[in-house]
N, C-alpha and C. Protein backbone atom coordinates (compact mmCIF):
# COMPACT_ATOMS: atom_id res chain seq x y z
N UNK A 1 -0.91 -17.14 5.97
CA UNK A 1 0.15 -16.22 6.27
C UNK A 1 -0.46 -14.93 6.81
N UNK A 2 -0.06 -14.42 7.55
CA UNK A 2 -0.43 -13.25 8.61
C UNK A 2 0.55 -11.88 8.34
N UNK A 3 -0.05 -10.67 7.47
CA UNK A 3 0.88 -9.87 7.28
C UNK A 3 0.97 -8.68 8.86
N UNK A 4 1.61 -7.95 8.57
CA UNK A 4 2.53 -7.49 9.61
C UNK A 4 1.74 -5.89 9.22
N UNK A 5 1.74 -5.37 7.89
CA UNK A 5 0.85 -4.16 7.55
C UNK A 5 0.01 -4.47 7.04
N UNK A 6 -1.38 -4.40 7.45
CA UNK A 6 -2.67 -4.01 6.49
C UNK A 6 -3.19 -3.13 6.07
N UNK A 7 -3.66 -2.58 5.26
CA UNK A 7 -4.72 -1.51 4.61
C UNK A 7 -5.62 -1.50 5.13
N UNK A 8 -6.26 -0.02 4.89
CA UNK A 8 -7.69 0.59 5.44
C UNK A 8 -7.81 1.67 4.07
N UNK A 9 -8.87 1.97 3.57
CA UNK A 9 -9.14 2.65 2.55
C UNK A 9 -10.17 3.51 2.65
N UNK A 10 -10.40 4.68 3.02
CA UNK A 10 -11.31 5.52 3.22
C UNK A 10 -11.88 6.29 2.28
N UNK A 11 -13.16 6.28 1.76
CA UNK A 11 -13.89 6.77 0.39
C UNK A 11 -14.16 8.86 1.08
N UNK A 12 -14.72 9.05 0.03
CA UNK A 12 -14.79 10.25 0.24
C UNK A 12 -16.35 10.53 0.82
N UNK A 13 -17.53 9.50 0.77
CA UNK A 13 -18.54 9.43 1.55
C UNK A 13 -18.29 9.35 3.15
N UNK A 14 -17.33 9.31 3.35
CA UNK A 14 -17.05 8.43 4.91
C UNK A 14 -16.70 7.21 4.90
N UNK A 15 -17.03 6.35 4.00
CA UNK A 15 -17.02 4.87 3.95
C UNK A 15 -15.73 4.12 4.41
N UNK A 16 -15.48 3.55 5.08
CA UNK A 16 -14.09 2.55 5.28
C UNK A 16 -14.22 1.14 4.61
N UNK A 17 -13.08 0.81 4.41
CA UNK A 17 -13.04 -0.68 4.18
C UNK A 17 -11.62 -1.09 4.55
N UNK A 18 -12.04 -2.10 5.42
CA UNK A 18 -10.07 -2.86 5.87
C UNK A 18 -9.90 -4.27 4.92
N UNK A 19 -8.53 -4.26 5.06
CA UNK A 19 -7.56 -5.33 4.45
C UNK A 19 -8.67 -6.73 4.76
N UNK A 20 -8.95 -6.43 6.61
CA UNK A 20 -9.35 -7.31 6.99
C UNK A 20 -10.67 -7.20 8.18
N UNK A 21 -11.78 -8.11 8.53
CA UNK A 21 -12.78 -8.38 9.04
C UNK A 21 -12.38 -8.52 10.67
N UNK A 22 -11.39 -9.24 10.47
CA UNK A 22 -11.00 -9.87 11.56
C UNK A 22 -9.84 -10.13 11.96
N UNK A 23 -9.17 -9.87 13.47
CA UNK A 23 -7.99 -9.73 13.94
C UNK A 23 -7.18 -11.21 13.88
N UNK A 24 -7.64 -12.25 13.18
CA UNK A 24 -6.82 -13.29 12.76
C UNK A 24 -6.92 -13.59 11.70
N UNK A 25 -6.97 -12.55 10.45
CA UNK A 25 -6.81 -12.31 9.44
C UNK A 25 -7.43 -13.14 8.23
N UNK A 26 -8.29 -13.85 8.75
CA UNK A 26 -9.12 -14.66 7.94
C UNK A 26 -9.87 -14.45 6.75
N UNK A 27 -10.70 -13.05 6.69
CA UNK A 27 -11.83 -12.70 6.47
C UNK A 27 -11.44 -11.40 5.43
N UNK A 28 -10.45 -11.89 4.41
CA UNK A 28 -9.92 -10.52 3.80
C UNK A 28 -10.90 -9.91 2.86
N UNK A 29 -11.38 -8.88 2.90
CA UNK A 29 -11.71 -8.03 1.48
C UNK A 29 -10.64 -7.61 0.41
N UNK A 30 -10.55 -8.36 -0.15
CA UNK A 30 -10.07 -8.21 -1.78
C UNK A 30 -9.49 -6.59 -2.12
N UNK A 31 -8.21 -6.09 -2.39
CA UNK A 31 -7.62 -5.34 -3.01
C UNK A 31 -8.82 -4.54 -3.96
N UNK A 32 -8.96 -5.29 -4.90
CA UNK A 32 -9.72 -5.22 -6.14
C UNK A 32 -11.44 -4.60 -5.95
N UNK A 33 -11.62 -4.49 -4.57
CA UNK A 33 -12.57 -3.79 -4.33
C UNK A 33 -12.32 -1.92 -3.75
N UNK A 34 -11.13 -2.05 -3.49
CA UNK A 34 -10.24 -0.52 -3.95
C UNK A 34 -10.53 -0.41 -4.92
N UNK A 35 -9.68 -0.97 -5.62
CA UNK A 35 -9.76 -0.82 -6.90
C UNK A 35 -10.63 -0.19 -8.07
N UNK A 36 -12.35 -0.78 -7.87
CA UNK A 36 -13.62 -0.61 -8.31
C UNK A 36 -13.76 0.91 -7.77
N UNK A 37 -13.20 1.17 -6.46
CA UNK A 37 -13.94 2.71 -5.93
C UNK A 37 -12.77 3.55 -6.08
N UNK A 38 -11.68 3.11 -6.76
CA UNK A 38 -10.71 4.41 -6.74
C UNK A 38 -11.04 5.85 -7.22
N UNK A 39 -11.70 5.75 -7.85
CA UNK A 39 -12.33 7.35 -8.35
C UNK A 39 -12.94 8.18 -7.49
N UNK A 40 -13.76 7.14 -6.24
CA UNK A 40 -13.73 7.71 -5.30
C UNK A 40 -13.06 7.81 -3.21
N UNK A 41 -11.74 7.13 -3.90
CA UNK A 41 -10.92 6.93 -3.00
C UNK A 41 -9.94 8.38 -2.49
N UNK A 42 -10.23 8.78 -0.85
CA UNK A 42 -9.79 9.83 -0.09
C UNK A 42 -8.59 9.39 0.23
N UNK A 43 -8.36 8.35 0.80
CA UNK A 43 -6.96 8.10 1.78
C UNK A 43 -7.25 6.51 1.63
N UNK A 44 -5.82 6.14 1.82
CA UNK A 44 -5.23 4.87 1.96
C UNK A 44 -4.28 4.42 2.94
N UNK A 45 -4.45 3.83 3.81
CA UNK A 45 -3.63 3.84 4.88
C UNK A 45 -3.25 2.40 5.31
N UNK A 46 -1.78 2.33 5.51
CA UNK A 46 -1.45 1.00 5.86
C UNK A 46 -0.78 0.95 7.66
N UNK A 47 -1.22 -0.41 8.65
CA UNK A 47 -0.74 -0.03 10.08
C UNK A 47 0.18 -1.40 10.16
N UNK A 48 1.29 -0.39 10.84
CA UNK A 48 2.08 -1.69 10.90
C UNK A 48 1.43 -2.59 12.57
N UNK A 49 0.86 -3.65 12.21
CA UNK A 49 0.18 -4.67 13.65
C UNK A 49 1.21 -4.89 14.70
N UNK A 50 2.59 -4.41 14.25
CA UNK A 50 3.75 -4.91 15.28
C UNK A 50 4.19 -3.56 16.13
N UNK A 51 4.42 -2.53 15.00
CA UNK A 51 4.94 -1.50 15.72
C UNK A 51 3.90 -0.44 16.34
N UNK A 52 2.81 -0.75 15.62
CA UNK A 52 1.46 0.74 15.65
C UNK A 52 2.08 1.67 14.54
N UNK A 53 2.64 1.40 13.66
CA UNK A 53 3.46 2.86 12.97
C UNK A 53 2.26 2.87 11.70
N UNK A 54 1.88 4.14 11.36
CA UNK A 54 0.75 4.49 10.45
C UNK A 54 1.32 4.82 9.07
N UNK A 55 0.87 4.48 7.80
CA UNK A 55 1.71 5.30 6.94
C UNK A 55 0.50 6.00 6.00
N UNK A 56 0.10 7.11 5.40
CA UNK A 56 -1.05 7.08 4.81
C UNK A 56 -0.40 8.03 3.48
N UNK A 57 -1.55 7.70 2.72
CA UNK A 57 -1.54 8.29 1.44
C UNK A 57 -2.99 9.04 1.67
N UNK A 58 -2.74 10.16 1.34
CA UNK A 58 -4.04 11.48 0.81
C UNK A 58 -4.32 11.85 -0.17
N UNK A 59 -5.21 10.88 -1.10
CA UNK A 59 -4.83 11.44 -2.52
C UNK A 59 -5.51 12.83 -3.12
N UNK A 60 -6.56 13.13 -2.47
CA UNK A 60 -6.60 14.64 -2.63
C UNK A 60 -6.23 15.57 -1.90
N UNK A 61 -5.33 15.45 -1.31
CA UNK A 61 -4.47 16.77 -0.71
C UNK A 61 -2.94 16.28 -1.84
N UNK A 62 -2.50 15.12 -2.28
CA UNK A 62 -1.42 14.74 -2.69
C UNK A 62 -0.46 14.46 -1.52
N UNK A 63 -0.40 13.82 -0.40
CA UNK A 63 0.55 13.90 0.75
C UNK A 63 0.55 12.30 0.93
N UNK A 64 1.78 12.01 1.35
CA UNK A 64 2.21 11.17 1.85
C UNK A 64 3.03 11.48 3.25
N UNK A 65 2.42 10.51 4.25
CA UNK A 65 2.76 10.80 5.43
C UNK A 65 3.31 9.63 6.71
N UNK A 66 4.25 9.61 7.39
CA UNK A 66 4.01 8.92 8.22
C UNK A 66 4.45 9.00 9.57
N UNK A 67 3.04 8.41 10.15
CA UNK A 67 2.61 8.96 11.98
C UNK A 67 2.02 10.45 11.47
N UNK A 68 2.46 11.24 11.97
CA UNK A 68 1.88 13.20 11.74
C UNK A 68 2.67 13.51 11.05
N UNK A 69 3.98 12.80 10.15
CA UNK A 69 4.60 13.50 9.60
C UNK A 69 4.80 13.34 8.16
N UNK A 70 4.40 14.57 7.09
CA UNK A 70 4.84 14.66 6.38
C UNK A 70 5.74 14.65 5.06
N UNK A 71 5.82 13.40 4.37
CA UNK A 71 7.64 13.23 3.58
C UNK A 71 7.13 13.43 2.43
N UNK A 72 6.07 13.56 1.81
CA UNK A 72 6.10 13.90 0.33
C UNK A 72 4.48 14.37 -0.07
N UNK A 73 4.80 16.20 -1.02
CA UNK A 73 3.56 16.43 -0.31
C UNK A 73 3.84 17.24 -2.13
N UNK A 74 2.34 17.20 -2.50
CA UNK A 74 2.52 17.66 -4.45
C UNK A 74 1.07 18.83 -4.08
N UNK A 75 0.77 19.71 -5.13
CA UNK A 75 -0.38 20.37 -5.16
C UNK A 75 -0.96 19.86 -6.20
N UNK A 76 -1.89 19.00 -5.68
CA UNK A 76 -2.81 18.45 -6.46
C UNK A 76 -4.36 18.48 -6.57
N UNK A 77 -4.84 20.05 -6.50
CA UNK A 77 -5.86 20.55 -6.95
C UNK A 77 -5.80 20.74 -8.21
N UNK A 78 -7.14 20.21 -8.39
CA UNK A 78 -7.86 19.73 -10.21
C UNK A 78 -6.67 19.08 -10.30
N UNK A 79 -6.77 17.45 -9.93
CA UNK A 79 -5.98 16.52 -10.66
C UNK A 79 -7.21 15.64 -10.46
N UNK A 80 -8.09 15.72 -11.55
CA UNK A 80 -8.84 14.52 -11.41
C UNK A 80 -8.40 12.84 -11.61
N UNK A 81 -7.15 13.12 -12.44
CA UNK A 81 -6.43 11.67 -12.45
C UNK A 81 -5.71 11.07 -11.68
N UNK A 82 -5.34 11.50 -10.53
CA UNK A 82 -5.04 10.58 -9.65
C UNK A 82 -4.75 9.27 -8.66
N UNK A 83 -4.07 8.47 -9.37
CA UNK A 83 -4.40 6.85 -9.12
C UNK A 83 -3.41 6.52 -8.08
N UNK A 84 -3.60 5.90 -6.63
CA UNK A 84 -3.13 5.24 -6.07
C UNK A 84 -2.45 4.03 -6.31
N UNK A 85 -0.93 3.79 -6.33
CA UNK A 85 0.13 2.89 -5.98
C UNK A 85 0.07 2.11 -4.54
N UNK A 86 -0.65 0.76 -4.58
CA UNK A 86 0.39 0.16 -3.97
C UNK A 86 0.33 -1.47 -4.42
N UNK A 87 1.45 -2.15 -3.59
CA UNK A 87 1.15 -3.61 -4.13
C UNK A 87 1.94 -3.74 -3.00
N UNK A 88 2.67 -5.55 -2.90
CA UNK A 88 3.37 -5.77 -1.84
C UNK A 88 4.68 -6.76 -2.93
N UNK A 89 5.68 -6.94 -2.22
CA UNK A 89 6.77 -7.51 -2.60
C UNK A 89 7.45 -8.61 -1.92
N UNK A 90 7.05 -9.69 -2.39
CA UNK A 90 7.24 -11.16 -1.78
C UNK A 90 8.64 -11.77 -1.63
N UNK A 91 9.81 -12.05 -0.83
CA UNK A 91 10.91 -12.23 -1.36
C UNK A 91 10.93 -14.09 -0.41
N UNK A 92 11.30 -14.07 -1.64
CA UNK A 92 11.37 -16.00 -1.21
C UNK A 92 13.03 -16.73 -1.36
N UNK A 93 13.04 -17.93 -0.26
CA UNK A 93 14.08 -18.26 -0.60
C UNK A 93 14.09 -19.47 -0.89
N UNK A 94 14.65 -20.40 -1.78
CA UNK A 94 14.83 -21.56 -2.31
C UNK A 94 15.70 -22.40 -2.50
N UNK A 95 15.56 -23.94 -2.19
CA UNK A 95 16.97 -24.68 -2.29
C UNK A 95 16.48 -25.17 -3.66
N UNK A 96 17.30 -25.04 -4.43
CA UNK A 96 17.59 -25.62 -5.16
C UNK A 96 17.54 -27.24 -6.39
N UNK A 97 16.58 -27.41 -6.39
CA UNK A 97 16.14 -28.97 -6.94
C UNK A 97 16.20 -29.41 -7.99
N UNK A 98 15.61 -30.44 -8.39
CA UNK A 98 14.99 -30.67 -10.07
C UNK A 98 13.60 -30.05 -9.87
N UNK A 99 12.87 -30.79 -8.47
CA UNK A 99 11.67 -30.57 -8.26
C UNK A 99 11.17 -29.28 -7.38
N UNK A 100 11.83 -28.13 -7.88
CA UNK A 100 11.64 -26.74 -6.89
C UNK A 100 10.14 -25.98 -7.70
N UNK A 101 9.08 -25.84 -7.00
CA UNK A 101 8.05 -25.84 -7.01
C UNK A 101 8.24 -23.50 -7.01
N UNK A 102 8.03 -23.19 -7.69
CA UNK A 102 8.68 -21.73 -7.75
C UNK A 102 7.29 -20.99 -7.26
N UNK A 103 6.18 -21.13 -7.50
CA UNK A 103 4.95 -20.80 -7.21
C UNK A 103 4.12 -21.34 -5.71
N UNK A 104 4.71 -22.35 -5.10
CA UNK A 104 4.36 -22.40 -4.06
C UNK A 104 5.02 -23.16 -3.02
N UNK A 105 6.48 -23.48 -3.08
CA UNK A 105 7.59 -23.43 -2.48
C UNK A 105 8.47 -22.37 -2.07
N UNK A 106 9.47 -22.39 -1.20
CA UNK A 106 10.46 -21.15 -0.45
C UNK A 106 9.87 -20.85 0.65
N UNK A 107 11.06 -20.54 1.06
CA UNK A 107 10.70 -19.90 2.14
C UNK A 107 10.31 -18.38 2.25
N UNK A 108 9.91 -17.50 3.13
CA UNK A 108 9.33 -16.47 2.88
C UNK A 108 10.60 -15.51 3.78
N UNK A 109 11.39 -14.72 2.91
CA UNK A 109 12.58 -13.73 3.46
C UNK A 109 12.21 -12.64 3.80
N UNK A 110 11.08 -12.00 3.09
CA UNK A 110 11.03 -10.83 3.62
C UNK A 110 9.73 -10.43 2.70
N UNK A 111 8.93 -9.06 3.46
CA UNK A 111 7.99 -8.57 2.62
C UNK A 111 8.03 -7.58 2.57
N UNK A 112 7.60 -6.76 1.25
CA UNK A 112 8.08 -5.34 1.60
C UNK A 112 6.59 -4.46 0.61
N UNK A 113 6.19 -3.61 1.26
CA UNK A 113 5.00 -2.77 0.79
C UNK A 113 5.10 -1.63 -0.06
N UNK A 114 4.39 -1.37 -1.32
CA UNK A 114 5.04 -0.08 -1.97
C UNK A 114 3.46 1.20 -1.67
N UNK A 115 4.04 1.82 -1.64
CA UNK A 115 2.56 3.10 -1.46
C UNK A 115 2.71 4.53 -1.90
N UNK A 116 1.61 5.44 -2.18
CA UNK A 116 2.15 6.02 -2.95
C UNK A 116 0.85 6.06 -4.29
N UNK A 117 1.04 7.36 -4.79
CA UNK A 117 0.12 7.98 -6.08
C UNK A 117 0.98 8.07 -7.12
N UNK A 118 0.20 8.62 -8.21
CA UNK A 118 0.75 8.61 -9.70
C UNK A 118 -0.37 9.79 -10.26
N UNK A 119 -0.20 10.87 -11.00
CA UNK A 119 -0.89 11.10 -11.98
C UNK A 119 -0.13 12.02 -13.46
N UNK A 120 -1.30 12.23 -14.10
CA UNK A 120 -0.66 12.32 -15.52
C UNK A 120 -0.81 13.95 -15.64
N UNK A 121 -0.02 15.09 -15.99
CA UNK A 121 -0.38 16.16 -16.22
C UNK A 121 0.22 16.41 -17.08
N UNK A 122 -0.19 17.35 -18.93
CA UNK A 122 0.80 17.62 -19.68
C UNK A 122 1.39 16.73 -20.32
N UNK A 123 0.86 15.10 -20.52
CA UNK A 123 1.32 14.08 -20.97
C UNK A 123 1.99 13.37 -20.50
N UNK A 124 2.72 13.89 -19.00
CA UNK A 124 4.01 13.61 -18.20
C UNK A 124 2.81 12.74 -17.36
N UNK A 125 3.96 11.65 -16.84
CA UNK A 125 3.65 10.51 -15.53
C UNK A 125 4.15 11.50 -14.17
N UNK A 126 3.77 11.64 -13.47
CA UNK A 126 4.37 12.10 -11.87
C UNK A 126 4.18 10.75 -10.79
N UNK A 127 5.00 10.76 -10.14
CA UNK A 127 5.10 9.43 -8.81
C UNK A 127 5.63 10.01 -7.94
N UNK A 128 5.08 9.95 -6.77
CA UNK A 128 5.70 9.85 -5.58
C UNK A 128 5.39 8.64 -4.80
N UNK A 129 6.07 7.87 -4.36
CA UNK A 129 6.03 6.47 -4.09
C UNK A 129 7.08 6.24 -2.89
N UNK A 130 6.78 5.24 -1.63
CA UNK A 130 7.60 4.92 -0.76
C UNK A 130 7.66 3.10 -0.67
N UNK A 131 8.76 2.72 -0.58
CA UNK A 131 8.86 1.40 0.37
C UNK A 131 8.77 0.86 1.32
N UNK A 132 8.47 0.31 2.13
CA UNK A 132 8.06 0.10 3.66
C UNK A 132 8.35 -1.94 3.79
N UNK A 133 9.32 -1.82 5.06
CA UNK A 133 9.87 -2.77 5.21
C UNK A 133 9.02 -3.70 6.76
N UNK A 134 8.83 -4.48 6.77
CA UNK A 134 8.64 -4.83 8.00
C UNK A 134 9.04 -4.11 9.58
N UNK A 135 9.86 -4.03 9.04
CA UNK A 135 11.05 -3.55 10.38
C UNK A 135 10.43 -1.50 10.60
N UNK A 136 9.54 -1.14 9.62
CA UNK A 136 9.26 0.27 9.53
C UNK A 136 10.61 1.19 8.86
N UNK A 137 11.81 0.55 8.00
CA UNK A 137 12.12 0.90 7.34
C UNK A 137 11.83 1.57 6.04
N UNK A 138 11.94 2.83 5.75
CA UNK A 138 11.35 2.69 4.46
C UNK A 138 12.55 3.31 3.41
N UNK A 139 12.24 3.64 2.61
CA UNK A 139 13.12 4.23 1.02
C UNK A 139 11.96 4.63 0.58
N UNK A 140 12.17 6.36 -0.39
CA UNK A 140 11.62 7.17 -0.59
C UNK A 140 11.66 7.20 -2.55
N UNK A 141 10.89 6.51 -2.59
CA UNK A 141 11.76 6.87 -4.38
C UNK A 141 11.04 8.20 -5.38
């Protein structure tokens, strides 16, 4: 399956790392290697391959942005806790069986990307988080 947005993850050395190796999507680097460097993770950025539309997360400025613009922006100097949000959201469709296979049957309806930081100040959770639809729709939650 061939997604439509990939990730790029930029460390605070300079370092990049993409979703993917290669433009037929073969050759993925693993989420979970974010993951390992989030402590020292600058920006996170997802491109939509259909439209060119950019969406990025800055986690030390606190901004969320997309293209040059601006939609959700926190002051987050000395927040050393800072953890990046995202995952993706699989929506499947299914007929109905005895034998409906739920894990690797359906059809595939739609996918939808979540992005977006979190940190803890004062005991309190803070989120700013967006949805992102194929279509470059998004919802702001």
């Amino acid at each position: 399956m061939k997604f439509n947005l990939i990730w790029k993850a930029i460390f605070n050395d300079g370092t990049e790392l993409n979703q993917f190796d290669d433009k037929e999507q073969k050759n993925e680097n693993l989420f979970r290697k974010v993951l390992e460097r989030q402590d020292q993770l600058k920006e996170f950025c997802l491109f939509n391959i259909i439209t060119g539309k950019k969406y990025r997360v800055d986690l030390s400025l606190g901004i969320i942005s997309i293209g040059n613009k601006e939609i959700e922006k926190d002051q987050l100097k000395d927040k050393p806790n800072i953890r990046l949000i995202y995952f993706r959201r699989i929506e499947k469709e299914f007929q109905l069986t005895k034998d409906i296979d739920l894990r690797n049957g359906g059809k595939i309806k739609s996918i939808s990307y979540f992005l977006g930081y979190q940190y803890t100040e004062n005991n309190t959770n803070h989120k700013s988080l967006i949805q992102i639809f194929d279509n470059d729709e998004i919802i702001i939650y």
